[in-house]
N, C-alpha and C. Protein backbone atom coordinates (compact mmCIF):
# COMPACT_ATOMS: atom_id res chain seq x y z
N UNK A 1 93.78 -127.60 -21.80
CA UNK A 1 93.78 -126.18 -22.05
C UNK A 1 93.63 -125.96 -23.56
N UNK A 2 92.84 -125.23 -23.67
CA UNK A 2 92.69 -124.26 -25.28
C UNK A 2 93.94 -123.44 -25.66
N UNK A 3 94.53 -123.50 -26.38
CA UNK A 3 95.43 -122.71 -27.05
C UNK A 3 95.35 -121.81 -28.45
N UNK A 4 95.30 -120.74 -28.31
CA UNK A 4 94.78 -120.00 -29.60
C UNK A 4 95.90 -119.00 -29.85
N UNK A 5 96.74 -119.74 -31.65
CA UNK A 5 97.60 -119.19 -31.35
C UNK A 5 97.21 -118.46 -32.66
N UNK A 6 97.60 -116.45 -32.50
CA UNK A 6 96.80 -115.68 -33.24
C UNK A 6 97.93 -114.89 -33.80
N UNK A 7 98.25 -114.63 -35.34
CA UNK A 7 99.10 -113.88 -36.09
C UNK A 7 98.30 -112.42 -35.92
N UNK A 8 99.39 -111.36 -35.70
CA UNK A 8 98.92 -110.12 -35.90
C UNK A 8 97.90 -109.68 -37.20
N UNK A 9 97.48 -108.90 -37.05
CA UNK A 9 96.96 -108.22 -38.35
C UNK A 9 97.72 -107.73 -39.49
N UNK A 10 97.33 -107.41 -40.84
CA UNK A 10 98.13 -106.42 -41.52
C UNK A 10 98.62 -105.16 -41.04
N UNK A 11 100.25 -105.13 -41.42
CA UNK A 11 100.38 -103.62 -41.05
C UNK A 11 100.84 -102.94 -41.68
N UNK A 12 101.28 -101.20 -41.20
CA UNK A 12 101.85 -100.71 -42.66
C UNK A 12 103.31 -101.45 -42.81
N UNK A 13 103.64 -100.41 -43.38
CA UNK A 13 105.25 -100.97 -43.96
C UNK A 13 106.15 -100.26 -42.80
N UNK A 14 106.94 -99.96 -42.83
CA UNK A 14 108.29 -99.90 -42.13
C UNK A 14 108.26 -98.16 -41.96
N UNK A 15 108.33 -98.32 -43.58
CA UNK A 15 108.31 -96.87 -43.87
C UNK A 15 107.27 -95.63 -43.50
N UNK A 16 106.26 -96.08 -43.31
CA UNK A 16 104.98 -95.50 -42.93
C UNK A 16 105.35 -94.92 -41.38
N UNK A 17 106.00 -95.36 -40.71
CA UNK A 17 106.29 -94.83 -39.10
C UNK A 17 106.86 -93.71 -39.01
N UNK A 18 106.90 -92.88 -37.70
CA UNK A 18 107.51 -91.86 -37.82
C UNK A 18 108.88 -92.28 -37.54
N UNK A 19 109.34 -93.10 -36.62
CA UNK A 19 110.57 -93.75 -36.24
C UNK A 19 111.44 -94.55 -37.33
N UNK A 20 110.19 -94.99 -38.22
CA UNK A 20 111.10 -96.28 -39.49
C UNK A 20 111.66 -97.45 -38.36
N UNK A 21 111.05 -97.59 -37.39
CA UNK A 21 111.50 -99.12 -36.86
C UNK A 21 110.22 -99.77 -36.91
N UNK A 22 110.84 -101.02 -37.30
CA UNK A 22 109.41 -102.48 -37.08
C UNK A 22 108.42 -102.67 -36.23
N UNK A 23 108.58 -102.34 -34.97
CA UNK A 23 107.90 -102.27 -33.45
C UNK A 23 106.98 -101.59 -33.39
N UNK A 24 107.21 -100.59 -34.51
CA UNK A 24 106.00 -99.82 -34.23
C UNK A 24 105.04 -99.40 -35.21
N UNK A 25 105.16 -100.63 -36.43
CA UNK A 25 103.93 -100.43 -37.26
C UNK A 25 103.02 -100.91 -36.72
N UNK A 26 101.92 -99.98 -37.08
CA UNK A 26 100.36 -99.97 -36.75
C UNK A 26 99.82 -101.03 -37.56
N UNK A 27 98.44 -101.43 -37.16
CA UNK A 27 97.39 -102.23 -38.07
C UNK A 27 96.85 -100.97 -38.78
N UNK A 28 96.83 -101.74 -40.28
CA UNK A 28 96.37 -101.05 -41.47
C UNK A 28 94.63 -100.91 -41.32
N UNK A 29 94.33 -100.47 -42.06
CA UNK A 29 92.47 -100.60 -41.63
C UNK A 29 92.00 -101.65 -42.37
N UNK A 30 92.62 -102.33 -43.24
CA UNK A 30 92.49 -103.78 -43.67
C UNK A 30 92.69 -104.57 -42.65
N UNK A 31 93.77 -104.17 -42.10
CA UNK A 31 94.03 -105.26 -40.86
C UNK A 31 92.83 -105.00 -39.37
N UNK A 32 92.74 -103.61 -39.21
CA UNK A 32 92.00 -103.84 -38.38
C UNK A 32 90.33 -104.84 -38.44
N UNK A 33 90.36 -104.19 -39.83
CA UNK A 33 88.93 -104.72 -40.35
C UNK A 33 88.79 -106.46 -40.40
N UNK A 34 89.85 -107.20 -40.38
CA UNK A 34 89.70 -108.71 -40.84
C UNK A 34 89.89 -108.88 -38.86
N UNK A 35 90.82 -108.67 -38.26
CA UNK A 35 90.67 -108.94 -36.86
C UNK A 35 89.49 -108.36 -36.36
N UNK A 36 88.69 -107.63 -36.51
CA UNK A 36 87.51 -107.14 -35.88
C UNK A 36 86.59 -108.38 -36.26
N UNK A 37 86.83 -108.72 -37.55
CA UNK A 37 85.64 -109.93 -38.23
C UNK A 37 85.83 -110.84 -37.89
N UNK A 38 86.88 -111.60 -37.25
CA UNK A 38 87.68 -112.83 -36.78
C UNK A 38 87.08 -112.59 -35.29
N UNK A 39 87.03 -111.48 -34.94
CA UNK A 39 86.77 -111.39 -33.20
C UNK A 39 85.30 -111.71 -33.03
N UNK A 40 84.43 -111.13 -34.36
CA UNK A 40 82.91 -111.48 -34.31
C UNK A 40 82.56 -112.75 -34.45
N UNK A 41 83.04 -113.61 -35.32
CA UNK A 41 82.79 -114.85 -35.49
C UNK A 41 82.95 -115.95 -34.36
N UNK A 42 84.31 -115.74 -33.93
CA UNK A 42 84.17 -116.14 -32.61
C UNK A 42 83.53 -115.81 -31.51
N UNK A 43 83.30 -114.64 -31.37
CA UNK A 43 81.89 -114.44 -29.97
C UNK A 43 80.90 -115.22 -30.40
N UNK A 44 80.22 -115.03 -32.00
CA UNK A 44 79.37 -115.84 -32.20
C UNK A 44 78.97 -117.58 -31.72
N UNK A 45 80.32 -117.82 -32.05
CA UNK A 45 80.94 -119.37 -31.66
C UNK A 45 80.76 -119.18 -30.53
N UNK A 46 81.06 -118.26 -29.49
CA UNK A 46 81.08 -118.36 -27.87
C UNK A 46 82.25 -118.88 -27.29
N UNK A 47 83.40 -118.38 -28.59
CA UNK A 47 85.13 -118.33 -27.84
C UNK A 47 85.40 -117.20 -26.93
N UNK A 48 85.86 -117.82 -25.83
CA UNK A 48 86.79 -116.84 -25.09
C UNK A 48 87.62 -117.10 -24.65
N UNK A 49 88.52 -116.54 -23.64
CA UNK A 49 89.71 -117.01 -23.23
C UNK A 49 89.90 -115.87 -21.97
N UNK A 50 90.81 -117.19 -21.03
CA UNK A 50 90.91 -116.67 -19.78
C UNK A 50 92.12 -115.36 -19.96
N UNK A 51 92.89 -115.70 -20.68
CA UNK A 51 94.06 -114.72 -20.47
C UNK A 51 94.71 -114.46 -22.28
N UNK A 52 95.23 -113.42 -22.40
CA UNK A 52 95.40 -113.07 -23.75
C UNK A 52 96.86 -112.49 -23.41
N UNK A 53 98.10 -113.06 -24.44
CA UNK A 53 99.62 -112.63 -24.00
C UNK A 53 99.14 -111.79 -25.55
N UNK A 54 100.30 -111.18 -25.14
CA UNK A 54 100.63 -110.07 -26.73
C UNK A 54 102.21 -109.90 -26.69
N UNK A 55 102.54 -110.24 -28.05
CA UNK A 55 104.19 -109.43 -28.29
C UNK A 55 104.32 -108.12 -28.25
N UNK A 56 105.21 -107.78 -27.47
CA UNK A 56 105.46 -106.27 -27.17
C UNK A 56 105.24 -105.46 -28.50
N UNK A 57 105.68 -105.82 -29.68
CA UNK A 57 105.48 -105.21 -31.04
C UNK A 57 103.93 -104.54 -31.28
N UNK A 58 103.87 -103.64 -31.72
CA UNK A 58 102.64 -102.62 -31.57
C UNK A 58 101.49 -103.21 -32.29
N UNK A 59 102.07 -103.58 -33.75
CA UNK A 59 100.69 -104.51 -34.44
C UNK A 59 100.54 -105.46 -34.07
N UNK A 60 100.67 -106.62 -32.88
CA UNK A 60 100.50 -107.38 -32.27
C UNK A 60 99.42 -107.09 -31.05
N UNK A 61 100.41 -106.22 -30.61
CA UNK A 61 99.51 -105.58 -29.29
C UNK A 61 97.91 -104.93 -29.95
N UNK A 62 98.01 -103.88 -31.13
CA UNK A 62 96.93 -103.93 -31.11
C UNK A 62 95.71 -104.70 -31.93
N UNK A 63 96.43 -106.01 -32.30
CA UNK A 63 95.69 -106.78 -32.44
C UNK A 63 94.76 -107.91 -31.67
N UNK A 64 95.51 -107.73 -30.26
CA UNK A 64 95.09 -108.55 -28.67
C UNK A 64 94.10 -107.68 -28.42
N UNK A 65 94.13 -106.04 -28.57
CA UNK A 65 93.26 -105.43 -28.14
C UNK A 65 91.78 -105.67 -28.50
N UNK A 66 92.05 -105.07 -30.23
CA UNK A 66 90.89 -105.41 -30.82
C UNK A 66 90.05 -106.78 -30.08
N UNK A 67 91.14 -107.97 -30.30
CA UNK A 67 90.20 -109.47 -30.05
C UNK A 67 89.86 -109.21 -28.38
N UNK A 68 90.17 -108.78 -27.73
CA UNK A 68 89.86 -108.58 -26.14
C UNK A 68 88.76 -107.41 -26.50
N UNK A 69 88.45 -106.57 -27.56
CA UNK A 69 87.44 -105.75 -27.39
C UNK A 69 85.91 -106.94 -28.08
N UNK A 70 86.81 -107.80 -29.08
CA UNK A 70 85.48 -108.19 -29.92
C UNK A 70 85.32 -109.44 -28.99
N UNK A 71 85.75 -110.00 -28.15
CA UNK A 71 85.12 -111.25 -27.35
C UNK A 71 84.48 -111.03 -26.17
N UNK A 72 84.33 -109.53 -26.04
CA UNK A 72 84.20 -108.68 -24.97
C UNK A 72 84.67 -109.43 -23.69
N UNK A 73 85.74 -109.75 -23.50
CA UNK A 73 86.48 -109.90 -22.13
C UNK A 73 87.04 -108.77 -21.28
N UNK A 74 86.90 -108.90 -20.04
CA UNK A 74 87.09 -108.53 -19.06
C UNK A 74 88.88 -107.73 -18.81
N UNK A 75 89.54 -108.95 -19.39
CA UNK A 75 90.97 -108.16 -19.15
C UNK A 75 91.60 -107.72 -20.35
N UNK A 76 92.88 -107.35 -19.66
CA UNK A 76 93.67 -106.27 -21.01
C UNK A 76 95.13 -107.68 -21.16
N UNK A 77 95.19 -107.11 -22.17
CA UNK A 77 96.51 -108.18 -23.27
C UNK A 77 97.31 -108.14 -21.95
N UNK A 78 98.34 -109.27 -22.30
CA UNK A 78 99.69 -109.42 -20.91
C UNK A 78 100.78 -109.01 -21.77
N UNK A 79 101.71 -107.91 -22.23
CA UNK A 79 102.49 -107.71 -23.10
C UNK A 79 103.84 -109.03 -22.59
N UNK A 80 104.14 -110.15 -23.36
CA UNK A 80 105.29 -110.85 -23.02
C UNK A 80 106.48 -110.60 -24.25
N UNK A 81 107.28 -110.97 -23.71
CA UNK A 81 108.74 -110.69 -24.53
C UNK A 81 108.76 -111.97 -25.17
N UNK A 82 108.79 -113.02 -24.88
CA UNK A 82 108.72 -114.51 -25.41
C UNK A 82 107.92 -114.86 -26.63
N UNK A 83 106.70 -113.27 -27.05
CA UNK A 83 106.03 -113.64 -27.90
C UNK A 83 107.20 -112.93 -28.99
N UNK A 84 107.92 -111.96 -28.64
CA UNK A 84 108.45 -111.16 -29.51
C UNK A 84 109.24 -112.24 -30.99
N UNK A 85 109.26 -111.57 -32.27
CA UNK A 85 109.77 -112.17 -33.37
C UNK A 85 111.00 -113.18 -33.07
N UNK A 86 111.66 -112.49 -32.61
CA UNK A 86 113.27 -112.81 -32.31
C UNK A 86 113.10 -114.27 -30.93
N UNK A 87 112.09 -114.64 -30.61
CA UNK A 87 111.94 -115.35 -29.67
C UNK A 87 111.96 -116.71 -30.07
N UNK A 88 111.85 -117.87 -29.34
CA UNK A 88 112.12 -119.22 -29.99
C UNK A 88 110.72 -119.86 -29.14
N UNK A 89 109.87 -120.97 -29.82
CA UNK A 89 109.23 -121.75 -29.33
C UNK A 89 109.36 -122.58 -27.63
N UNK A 90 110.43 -122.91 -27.35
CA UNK A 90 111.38 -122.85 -26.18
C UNK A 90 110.75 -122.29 -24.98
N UNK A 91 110.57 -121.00 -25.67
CA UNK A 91 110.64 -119.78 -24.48
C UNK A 91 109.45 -119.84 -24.34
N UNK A 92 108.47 -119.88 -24.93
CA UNK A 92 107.13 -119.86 -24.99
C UNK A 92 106.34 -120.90 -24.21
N UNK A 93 106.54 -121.73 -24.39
CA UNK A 93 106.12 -122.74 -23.60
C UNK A 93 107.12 -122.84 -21.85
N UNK A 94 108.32 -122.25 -21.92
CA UNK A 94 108.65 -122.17 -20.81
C UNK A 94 107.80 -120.89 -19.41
N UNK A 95 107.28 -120.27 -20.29
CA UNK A 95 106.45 -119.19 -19.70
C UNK A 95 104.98 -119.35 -19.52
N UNK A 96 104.56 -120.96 -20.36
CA UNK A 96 103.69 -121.11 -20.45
C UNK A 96 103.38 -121.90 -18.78
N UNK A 97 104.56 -122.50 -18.96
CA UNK A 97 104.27 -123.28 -17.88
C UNK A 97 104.59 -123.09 -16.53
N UNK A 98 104.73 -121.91 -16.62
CA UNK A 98 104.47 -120.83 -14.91
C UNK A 98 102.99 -120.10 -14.51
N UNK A 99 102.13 -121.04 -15.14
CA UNK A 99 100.68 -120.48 -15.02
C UNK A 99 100.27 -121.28 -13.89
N UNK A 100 99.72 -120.42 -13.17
CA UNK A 100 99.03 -121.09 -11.47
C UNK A 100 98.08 -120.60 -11.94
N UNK A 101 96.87 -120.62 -11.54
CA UNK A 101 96.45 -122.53 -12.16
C UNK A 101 96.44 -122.10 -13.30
N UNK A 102 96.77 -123.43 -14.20
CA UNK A 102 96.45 -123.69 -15.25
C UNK A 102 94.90 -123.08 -15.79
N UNK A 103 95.16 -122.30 -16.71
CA UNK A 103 93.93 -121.71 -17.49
C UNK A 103 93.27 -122.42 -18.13
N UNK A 104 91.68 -122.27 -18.45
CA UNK A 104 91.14 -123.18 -19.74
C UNK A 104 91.28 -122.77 -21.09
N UNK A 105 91.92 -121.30 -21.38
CA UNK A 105 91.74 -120.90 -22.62
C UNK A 105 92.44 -119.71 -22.42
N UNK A 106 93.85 -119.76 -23.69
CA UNK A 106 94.74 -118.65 -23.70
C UNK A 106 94.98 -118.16 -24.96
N UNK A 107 94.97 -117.01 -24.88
CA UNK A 107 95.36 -116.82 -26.63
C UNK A 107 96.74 -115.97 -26.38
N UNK A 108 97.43 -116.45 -27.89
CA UNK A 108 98.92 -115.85 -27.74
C UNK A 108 99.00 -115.50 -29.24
N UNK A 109 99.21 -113.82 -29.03
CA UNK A 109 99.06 -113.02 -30.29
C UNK A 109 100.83 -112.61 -30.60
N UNK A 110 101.15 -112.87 -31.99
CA UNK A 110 102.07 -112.78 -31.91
C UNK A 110 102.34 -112.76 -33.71
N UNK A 111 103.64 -113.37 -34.00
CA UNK A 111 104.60 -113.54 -35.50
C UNK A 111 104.48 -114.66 -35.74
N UNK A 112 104.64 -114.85 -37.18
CA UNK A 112 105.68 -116.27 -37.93
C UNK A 112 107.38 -115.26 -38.40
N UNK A 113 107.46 -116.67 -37.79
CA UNK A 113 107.54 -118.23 -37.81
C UNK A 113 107.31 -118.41 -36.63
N UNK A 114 107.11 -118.08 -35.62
CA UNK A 114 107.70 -118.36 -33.95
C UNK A 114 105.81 -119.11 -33.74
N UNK A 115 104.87 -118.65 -34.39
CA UNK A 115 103.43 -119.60 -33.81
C UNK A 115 103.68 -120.94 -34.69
N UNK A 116 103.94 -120.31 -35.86
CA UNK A 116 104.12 -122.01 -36.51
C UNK A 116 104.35 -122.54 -36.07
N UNK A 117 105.97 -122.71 -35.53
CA UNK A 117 106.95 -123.49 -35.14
C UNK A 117 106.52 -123.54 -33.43
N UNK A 118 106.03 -123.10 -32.83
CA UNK A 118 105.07 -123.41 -31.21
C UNK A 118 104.04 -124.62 -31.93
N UNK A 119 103.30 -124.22 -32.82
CA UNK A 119 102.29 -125.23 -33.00
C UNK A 119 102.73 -126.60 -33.43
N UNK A 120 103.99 -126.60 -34.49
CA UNK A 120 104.43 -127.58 -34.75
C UNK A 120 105.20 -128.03 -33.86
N UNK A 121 105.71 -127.74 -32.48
CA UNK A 121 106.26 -128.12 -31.84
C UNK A 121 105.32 -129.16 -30.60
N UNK A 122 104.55 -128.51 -30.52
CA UNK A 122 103.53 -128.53 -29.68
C UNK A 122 102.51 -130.27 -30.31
N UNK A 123 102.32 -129.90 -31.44
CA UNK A 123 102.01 -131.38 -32.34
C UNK A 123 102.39 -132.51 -31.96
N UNK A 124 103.70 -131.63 -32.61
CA UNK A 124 104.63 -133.28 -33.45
C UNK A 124 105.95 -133.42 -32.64
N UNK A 125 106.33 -132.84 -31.47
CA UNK A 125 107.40 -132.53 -30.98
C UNK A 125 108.33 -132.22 -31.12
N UNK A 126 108.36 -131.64 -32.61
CA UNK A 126 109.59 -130.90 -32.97
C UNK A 126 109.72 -129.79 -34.05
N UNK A 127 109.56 -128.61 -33.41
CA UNK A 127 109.78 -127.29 -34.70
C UNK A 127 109.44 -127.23 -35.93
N UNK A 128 109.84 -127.78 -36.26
CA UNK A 128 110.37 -128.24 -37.73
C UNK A 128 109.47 -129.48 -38.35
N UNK A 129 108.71 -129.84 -37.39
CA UNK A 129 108.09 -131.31 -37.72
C UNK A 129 107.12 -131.40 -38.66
N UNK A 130 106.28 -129.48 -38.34
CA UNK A 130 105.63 -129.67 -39.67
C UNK A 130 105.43 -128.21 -40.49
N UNK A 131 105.21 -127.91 -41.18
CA UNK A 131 105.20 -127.01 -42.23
C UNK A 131 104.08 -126.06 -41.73
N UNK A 132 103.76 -125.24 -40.96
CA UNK A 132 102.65 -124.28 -40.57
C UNK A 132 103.06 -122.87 -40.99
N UNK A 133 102.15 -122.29 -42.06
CA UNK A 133 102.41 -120.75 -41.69
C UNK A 133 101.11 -120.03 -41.89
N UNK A 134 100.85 -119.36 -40.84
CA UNK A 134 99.99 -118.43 -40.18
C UNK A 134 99.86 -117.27 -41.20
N UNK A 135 98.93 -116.71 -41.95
CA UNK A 135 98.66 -115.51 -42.48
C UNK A 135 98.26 -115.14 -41.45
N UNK A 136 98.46 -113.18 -42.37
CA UNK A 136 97.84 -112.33 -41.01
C UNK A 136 96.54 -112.43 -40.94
N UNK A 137 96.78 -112.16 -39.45
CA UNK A 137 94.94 -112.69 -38.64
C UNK A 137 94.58 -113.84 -38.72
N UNK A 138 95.37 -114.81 -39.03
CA UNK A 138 95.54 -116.54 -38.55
C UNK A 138 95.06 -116.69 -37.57
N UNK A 139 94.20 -117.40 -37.27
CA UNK A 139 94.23 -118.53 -36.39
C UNK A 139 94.19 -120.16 -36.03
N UNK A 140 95.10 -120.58 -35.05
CA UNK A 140 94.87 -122.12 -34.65
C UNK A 140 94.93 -122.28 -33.48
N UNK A 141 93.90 -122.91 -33.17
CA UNK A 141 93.43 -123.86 -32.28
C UNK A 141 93.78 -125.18 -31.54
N UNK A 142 94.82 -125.42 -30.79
CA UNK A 142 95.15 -126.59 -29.97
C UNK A 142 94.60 -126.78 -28.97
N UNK A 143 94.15 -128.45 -28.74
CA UNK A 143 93.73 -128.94 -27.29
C UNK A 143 94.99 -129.35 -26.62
N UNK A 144 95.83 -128.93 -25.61
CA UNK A 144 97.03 -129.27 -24.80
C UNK A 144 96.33 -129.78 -24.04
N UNK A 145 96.80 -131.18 -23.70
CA UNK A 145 96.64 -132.40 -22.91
C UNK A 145 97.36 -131.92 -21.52
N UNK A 146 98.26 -131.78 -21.53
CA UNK A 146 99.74 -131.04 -20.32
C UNK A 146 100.93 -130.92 -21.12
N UNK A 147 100.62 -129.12 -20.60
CA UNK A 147 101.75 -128.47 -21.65
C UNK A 147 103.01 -129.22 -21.11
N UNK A 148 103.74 -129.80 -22.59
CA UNK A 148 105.29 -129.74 -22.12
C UNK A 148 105.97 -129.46 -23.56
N UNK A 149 107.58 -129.33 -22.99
CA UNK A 149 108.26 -129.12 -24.33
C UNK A 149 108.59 -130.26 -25.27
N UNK A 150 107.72 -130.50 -26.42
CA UNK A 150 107.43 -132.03 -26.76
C UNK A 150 106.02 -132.11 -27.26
N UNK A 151 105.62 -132.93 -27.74
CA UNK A 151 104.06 -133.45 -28.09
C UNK A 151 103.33 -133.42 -27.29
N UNK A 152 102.76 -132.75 -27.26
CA UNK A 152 101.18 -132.45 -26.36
C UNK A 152 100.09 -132.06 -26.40
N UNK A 153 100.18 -131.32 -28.12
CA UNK A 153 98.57 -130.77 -28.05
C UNK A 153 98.22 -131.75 -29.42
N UNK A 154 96.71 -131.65 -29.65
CA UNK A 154 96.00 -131.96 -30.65
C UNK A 154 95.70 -130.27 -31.60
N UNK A 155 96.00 -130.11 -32.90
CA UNK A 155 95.52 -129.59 -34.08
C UNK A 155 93.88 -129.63 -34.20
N UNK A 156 93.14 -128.63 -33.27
CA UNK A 156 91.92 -128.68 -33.44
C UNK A 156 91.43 -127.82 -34.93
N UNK A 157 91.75 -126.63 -34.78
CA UNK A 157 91.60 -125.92 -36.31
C UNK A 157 92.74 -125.10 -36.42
N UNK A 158 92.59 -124.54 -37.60
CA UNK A 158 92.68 -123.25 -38.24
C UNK A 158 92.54 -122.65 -39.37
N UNK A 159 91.89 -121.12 -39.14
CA UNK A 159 91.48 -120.76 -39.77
C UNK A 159 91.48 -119.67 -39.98
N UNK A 160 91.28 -118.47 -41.49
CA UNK A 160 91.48 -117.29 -41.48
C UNK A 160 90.27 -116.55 -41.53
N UNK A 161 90.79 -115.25 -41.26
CA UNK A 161 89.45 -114.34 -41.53
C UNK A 161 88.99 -114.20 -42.87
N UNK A 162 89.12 -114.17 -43.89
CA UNK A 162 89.11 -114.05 -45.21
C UNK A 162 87.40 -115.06 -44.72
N UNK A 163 87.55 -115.54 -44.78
CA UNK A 163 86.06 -116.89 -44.40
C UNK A 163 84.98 -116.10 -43.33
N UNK A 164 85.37 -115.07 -42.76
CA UNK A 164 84.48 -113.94 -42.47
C UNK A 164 85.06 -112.47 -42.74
N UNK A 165 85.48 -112.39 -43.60
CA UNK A 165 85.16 -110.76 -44.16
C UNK A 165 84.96 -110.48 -45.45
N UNK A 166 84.52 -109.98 -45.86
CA UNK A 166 83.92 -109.50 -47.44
C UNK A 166 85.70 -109.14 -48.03
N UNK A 167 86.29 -108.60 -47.82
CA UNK A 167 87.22 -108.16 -48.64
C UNK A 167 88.22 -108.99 -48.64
């Protein structure tokens, strides 16, 4: 299985909301603009993916959107709680592995530390094993052999949008 694990976009600040809670900052138009360019490059490439999770958090979510609009796929984001900030690597892969059948290609849009520490978990078998952090609109790329909690995938890439967008 493909694993594409994708940091939200830029968003505003805190303060910018009408609420002043975290959940519900928007993508900035910087941010939308580098995930729109990240979504082109990959169609180009001829990435897609069977299923796309999103953290309930709003600049997350609409950063699944965007990439489900720019890979032009078929379905809409799966909002999961497991992607949420406050969530642990753990959980993620425990949800991962309630997939009938097994997918060829998933993307999981979400925060750091919680993709780092999935990817480094996912590596090297342990959290902490290696030093990953995801800018916004990150992406990396794992080949999972069979997901488990432990060493299992290969570090195929990653890479940012900055390498396709002008600004």
């Amino acid at each position: 299985m493909k694993l594409y694990l994708l940091r939200h976009g830029e968003a505003e600040d805190v303060g910018a909301t009408a609420s002043g809670s975290d959940a519900e900052r928007a993508l900035t138009v910087k941010g939308r603009r580098r995930v729109r360019s990240l979504a082109h490059a990959l169609r180009q490439r001829k990435v897609s993916c069977d299923l796309v999770w999103s953290s309930p958090l709003r600049r997350a979510l609409q950063t699944a959107e965007i990439m489900i609009r720019g890979l032009r796929l078929a379905r809409q984001p799966v909002v999961m709680d497991c992607l949420a900030p406050d969530r642990t690597p753990r959980e993620v892969v425990a949800e991962l592995q309630t997939l009938r059948p097994v997918p060829d290609a998933v993307m999981l849009v979400g925060h750091e530390p919680l993709l780092g520490r999935l990817a480094a978990l996912l590596c090297t078998g342990d959290p902490e094993g290696l030093e990953i952090e995801l800018k916004k609109s990150g992406l990396i790329r794992l080949e999972v052999e069979k997901l488990r909690l432990g060493r299992c995938a290969t570090l195929e890439w990653v890479i940012s949008p900055r390498w396709f967008a002008a600004d």
